[in-house]
Protein backbone atom coordinates (compact mmCIF):
# COMPACT_ATOMS: atom_id res chain seq x y z
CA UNK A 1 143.50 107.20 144.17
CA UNK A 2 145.34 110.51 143.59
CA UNK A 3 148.90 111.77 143.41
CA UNK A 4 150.60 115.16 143.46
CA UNK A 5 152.90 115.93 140.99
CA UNK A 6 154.19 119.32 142.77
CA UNK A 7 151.52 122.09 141.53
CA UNK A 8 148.53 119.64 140.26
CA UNK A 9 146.60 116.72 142.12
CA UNK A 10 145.99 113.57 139.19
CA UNK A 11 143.42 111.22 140.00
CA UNK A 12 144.25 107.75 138.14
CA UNK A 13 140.97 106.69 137.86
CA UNK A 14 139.38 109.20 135.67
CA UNK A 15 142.34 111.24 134.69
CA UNK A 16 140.90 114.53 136.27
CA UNK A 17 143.21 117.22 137.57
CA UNK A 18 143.51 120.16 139.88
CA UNK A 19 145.04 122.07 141.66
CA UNK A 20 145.02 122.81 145.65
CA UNK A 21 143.48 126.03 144.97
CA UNK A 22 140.45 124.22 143.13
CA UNK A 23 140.01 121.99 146.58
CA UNK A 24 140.03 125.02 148.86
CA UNK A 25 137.53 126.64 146.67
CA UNK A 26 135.00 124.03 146.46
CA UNK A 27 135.35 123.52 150.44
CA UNK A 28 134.24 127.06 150.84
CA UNK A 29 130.58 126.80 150.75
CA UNK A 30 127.57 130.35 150.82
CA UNK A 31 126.18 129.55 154.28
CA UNK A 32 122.28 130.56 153.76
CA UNK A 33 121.55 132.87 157.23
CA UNK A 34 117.59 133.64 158.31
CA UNK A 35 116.84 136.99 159.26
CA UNK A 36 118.15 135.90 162.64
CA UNK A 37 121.31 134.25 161.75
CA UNK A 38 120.30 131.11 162.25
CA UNK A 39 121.55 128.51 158.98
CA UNK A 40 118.73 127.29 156.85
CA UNK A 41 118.98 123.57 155.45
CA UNK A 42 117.04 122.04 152.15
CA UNK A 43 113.78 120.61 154.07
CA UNK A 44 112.99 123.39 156.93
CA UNK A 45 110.20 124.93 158.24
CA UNK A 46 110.53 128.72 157.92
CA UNK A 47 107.77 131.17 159.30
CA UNK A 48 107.65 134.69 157.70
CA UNK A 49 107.78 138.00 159.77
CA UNK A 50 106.35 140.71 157.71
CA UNK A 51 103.70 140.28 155.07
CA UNK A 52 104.30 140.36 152.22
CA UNK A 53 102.81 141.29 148.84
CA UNK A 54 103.58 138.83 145.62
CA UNK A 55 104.62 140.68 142.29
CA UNK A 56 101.70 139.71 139.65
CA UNK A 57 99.05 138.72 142.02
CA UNK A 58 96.26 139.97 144.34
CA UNK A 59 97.89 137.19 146.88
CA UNK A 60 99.52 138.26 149.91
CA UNK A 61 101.80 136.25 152.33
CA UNK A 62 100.34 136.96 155.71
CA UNK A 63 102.81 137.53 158.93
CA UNK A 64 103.15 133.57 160.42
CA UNK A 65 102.60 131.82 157.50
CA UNK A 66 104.50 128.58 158.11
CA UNK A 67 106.66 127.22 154.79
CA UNK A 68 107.33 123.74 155.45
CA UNK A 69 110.21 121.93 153.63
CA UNK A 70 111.76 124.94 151.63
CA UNK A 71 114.77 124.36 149.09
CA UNK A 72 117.28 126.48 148.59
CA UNK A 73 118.43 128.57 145.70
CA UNK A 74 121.45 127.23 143.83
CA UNK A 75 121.70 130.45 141.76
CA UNK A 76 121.20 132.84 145.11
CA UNK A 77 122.03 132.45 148.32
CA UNK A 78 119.37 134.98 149.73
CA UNK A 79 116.48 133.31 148.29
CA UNK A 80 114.69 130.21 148.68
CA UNK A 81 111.99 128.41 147.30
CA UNK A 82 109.02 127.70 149.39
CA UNK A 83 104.93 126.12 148.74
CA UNK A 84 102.47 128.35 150.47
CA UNK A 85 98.30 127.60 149.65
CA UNK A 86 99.73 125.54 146.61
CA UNK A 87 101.74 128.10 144.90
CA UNK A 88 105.69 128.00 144.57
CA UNK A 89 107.65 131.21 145.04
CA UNK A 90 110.77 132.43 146.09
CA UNK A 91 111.09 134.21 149.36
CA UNK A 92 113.95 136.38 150.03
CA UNK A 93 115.70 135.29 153.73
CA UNK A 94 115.32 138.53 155.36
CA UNK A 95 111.69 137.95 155.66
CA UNK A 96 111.75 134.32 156.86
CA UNK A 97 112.95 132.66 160.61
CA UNK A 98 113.47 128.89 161.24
């Protein structure tokens, strides 16, 4: 239940308001793109394409290492967080493909 009162939207149920501005902005949404171009979703399975060596470990992320169900990054939209051999990091997208 809303209503316009010529330069702010009122909703009447929680008294919230905005302004048409505030609704284009929040449609606008950081598409996350693979190193192909292809979207990534919460819950994919990514593969990496280069190794890769972690910061503060011996541990290295071998080319073709599946990451099943990754999450994405609400701070940044060109990393995402991924389990591999029962560690969490955070891979950047360049490196990954769906």
């Amino acid at each position: 239940m809303t209503y316009s009162d010529g330069s702010l939207f009122h909703c009447t149920e929680c008294f919230h308001e905005w302004t048409p501005e505030d609704m284009e902005a929040a449609t606008e949404s950081v598409k996350v793109l693979d190193s192909n171009g292809n979207e990534l979703f919460d819950g994919d399975d990514v593969t990496v394409i280069k190794d890769l060596r972690v910061k503060g470990s011996s541990m290295v992320v071998k080319r073709g290492t599946r990451a099943r169900g990754i999450r994405l990054s609400s701070d940044d939209p060109t990393h995402v967080q991924v389990r591999i051999e029962g560690q969490t990091l955070f891979l950047m997208t360049d490196f990954l493909k769906k």
